[in-house]
PDB file of N, CA and C in Angstrom:
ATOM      1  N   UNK A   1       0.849  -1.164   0.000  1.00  0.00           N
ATOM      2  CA  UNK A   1       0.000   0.000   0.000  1.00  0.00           C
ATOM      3  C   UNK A   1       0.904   1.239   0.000  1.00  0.00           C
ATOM      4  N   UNK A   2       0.576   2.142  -0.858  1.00  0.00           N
ATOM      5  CA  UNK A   2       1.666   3.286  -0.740  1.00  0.00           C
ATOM      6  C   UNK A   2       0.447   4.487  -0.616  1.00  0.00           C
ATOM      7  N   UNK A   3       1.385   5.067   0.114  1.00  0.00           N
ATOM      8  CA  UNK A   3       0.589   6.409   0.594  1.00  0.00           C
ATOM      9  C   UNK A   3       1.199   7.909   0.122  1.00  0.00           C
ATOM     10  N   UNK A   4       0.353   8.742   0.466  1.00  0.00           N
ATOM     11  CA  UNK A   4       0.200  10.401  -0.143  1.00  0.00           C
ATOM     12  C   UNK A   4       1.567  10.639   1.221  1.00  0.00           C
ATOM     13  N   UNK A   5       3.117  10.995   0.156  1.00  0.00           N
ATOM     14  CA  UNK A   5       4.199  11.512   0.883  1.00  0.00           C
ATOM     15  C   UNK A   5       3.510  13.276   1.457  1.00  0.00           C
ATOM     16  N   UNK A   6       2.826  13.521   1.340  1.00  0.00           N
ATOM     17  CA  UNK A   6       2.364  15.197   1.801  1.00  0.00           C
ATOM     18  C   UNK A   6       1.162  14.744   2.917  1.00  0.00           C
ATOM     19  N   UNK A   7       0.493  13.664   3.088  1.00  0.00           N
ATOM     20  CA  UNK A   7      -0.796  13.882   4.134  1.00  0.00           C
ATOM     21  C   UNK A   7      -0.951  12.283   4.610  1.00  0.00           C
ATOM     22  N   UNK A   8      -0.005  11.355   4.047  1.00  0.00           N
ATOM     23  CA  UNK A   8      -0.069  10.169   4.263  1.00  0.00           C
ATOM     24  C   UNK A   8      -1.437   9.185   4.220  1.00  0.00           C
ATOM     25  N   UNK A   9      -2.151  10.319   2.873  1.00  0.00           N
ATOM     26  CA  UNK A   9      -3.525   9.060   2.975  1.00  0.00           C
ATOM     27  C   UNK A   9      -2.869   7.636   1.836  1.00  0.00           C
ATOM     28  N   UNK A  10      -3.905   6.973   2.034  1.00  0.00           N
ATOM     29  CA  UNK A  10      -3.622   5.892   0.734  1.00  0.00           C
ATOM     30  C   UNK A  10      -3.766   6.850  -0.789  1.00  0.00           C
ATOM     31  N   UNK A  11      -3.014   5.649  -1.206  1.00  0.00           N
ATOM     32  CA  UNK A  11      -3.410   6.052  -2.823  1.00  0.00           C
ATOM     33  C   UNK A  11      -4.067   5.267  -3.470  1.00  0.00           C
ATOM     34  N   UNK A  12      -4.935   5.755  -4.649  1.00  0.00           N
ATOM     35  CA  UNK A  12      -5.417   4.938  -5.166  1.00  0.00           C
ATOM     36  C   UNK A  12      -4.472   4.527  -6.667  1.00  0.00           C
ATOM     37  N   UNK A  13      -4.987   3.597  -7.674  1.00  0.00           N
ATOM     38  CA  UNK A  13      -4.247   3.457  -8.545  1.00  0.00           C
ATOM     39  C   UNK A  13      -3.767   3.795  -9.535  1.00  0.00           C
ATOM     40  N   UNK A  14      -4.609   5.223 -10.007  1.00  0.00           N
ATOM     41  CA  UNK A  14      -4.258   6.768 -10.669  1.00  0.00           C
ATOM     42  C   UNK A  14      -2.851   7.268  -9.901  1.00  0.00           C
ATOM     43  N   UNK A  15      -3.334   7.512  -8.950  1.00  0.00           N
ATOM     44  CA  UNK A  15      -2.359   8.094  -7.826  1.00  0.00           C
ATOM     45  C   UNK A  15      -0.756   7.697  -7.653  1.00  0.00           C
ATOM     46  N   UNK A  16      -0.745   6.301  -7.618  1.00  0.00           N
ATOM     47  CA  UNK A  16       0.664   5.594  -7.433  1.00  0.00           C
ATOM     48  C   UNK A  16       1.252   5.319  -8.726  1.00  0.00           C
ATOM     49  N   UNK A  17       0.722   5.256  -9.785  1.00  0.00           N
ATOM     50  CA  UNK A  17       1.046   5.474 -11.502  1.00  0.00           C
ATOM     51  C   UNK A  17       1.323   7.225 -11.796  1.00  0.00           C
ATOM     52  N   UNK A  18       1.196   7.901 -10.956  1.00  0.00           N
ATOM     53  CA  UNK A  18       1.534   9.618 -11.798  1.00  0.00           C
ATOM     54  C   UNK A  18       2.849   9.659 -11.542  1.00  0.00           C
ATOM     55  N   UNK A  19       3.264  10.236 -12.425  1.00  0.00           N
ATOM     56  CA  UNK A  19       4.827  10.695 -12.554  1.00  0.00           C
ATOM     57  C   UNK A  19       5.216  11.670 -12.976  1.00  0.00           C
ATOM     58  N   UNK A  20       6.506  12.278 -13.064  1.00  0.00           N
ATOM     59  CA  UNK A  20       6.780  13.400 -13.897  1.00  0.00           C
ATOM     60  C   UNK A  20       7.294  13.019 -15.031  1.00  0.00           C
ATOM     61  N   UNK A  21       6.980  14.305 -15.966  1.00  0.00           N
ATOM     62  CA  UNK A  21       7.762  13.746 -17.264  1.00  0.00           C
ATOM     63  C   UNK A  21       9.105  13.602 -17.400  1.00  0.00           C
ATOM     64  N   UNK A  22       9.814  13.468 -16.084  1.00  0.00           N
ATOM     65  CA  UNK A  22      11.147  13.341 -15.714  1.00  0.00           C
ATOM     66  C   UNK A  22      11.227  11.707 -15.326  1.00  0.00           C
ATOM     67  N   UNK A  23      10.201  11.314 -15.462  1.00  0.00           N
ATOM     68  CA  UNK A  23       9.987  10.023 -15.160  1.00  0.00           C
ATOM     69  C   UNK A  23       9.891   9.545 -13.222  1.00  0.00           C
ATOM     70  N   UNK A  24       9.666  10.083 -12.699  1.00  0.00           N
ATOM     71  CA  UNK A  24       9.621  10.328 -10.795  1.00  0.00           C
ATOM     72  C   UNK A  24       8.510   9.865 -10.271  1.00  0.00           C
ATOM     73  N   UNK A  25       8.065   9.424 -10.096  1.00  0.00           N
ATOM     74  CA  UNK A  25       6.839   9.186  -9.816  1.00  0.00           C
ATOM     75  C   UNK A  25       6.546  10.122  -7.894  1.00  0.00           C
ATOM     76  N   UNK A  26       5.293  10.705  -8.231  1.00  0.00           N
ATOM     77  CA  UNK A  26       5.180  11.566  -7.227  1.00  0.00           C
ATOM     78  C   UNK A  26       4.394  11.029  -6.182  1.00  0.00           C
ATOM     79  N   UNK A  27       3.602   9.955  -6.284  1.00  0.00           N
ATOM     80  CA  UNK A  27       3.311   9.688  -4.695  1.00  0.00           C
ATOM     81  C   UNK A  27       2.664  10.518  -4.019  1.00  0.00           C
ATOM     82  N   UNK A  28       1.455  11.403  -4.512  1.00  0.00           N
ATOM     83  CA  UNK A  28       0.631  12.027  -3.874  1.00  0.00           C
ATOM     84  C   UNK A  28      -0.784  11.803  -3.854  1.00  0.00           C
ATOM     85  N   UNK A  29      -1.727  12.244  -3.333  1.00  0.00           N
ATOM     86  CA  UNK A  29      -2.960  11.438  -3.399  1.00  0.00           C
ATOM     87  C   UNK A  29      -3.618  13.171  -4.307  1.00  0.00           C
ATOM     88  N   UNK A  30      -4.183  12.791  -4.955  1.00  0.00           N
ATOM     89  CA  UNK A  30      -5.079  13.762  -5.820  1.00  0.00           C
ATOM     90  C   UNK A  30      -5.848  15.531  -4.733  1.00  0.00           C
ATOM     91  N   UNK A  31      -5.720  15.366  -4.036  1.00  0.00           N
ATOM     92  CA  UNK A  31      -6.049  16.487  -2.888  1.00  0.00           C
ATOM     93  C   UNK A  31      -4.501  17.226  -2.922  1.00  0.00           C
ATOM     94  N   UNK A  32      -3.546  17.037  -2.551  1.00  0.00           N
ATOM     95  CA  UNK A  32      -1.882  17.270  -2.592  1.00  0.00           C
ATOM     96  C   UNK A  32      -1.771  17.452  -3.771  1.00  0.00           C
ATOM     97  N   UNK A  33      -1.938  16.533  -4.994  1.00  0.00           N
ATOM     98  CA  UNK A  33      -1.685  16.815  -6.209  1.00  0.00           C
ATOM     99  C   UNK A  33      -2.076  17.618  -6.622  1.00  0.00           C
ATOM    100  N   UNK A  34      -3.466  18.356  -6.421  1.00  0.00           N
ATOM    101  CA  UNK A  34      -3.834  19.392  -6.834  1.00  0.00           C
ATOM    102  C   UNK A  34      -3.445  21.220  -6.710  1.00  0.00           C
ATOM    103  N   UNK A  35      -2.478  20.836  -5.912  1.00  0.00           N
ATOM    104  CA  UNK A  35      -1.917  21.886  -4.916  1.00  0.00           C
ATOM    105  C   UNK A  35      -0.694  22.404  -5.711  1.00  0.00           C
ATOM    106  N   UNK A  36      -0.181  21.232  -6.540  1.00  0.00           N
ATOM    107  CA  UNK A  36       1.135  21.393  -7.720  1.00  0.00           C
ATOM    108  C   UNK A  36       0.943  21.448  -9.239  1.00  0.00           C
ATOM    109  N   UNK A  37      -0.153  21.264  -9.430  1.00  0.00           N
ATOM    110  CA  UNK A  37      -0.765  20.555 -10.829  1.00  0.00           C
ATOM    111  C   UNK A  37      -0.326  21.753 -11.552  1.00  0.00           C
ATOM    112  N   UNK A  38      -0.435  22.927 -11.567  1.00  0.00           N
ATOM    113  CA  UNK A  38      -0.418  23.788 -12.293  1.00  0.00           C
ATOM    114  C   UNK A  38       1.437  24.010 -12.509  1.00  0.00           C
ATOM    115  N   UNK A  39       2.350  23.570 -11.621  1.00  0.00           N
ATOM    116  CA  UNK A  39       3.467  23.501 -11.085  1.00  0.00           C
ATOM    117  C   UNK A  39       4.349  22.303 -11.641  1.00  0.00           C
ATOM    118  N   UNK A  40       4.059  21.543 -12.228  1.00  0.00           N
ATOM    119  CA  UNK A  40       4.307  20.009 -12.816  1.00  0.00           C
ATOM    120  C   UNK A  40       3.721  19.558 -13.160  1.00  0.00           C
ATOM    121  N   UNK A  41       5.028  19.126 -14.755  1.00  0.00           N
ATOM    122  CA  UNK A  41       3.947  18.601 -15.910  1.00  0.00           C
ATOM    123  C   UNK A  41       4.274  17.335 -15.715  1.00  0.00           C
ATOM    124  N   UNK A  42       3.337  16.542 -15.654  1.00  0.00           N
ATOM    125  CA  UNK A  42       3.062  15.039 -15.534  1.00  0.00           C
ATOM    126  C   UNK A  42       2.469  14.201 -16.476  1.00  0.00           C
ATOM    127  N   UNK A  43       2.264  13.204 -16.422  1.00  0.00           N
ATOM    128  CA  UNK A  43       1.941  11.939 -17.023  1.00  0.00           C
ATOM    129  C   UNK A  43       0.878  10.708 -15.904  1.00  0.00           C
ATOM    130  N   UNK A  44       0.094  10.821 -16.099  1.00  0.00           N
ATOM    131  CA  UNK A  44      -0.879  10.052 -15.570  1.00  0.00           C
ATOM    132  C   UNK A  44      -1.480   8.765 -16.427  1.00  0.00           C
ATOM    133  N   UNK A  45      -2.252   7.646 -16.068  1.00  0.00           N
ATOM    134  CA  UNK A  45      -2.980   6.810 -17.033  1.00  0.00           C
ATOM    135  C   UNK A  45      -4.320   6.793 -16.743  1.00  0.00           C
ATOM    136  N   UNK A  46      -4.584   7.623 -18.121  1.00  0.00           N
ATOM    137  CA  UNK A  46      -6.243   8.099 -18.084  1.00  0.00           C
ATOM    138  C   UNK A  46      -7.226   6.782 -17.917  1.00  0.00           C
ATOM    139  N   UNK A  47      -6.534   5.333 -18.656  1.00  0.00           N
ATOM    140  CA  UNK A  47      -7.509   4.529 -17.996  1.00  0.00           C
ATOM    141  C   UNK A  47      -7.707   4.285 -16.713  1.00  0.00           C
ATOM    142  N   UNK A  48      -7.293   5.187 -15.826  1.00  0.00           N
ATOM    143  CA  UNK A  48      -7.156   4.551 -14.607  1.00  0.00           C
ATOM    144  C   UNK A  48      -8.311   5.645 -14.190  1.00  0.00           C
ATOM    145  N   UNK A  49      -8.466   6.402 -14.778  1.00  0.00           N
ATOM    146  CA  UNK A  49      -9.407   7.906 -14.480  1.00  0.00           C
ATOM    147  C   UNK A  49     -10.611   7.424 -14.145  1.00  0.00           C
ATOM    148  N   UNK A  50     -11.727   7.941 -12.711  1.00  0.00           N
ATOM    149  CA  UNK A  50     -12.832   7.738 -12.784  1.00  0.00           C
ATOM    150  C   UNK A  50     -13.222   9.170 -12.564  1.00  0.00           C
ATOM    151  N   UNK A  51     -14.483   8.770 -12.824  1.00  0.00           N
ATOM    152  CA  UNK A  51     -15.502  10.143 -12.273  1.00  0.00           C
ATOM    153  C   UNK A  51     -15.709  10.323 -11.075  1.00  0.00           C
ATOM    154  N   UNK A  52     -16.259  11.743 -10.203  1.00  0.00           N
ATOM    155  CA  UNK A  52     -16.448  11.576  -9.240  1.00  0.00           C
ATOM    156  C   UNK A  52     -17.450  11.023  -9.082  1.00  0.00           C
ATOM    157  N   UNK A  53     -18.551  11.563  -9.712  1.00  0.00           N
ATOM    158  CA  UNK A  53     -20.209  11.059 -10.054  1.00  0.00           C
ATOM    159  C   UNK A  53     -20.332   9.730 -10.197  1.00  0.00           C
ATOM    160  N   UNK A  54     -20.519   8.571  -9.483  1.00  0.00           N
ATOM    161  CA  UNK A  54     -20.603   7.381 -10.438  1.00  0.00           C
ATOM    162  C   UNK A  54     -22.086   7.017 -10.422  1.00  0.00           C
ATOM    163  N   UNK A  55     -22.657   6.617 -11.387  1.00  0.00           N
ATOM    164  CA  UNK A  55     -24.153   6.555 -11.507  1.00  0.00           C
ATOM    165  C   UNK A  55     -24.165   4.973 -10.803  1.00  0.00           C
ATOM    166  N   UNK A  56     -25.027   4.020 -10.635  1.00  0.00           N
ATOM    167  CA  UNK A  56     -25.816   2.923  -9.946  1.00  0.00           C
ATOM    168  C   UNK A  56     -26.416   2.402 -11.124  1.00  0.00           C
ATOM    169  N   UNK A  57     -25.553   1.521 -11.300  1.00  0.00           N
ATOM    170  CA  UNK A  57     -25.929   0.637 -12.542  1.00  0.00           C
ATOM    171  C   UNK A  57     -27.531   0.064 -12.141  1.00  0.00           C
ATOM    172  N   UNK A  58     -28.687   0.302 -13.058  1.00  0.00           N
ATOM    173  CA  UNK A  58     -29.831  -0.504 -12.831  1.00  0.00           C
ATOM    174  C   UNK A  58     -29.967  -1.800 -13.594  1.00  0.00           C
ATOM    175  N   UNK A  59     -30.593  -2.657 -12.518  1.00  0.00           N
ATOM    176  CA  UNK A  59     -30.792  -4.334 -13.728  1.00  0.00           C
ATOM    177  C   UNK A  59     -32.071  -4.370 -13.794  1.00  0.00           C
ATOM    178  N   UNK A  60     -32.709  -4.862 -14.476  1.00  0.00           N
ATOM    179  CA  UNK A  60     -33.820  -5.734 -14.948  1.00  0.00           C
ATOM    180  C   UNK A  60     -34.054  -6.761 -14.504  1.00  0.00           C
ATOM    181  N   UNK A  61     -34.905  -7.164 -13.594  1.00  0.00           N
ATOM    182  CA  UNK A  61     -34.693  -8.333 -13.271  1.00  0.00           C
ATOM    183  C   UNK A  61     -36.015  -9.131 -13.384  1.00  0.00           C
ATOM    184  N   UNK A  62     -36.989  -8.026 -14.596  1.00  0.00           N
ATOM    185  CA  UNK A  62     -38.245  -8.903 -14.357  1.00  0.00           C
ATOM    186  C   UNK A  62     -38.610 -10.054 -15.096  1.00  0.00           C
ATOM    187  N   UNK A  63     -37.423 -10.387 -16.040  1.00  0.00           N
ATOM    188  CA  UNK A  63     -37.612 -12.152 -16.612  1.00  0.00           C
ATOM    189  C   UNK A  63     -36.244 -12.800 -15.989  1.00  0.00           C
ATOM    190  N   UNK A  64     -35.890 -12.731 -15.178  1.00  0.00           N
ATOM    191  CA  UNK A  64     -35.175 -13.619 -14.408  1.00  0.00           C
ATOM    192  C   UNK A  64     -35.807 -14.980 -13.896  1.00  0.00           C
ATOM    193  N   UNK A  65     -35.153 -15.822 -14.203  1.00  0.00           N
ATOM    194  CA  UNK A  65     -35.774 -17.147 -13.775  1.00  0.00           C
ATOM    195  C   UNK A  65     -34.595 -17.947 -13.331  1.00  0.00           C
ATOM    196  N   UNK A  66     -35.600 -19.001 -12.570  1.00  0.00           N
ATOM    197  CA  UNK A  66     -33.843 -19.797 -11.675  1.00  0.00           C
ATOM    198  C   UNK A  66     -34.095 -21.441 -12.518  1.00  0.00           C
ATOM    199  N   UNK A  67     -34.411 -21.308 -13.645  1.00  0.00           N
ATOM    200  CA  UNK A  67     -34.616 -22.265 -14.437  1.00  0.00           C
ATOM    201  C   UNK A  67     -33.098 -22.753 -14.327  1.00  0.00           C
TER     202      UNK A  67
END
């Protein structure tokens, strides 16, 4: 588990993948990171990107059968 070197929360897996384009990886949790962003240019992996919003997937479940 690696944690935010500025506030020591966890990171998530955006978080422990950012680096600089110096290749460094910075080890901050996105709250801290935001504090430099404008300050260092980085490299992140957008698949790793979520939203804050996440919607609640709905199912269908009215032809479900335990056939």
């Amino acid at each position: 588990m690696t944690r935010c070197t500025a506030c020591d929360d966890e990171l998530d897996d955006l978080e422990t993948t950012r680096k600089t384009t110096e290749g460094e990886y910075l080890d901050m949790c996105g709250t801290c990171y935001a504090t430099i962003d404008e300050m260092v240019d980085t490299i992140s992996r957008e698949d790793l990107e979520t939203s804050e919003i996440i919607s609640p997937q709905v199912f269908d479940f009215s032809n479900w059968s335990d056939d």
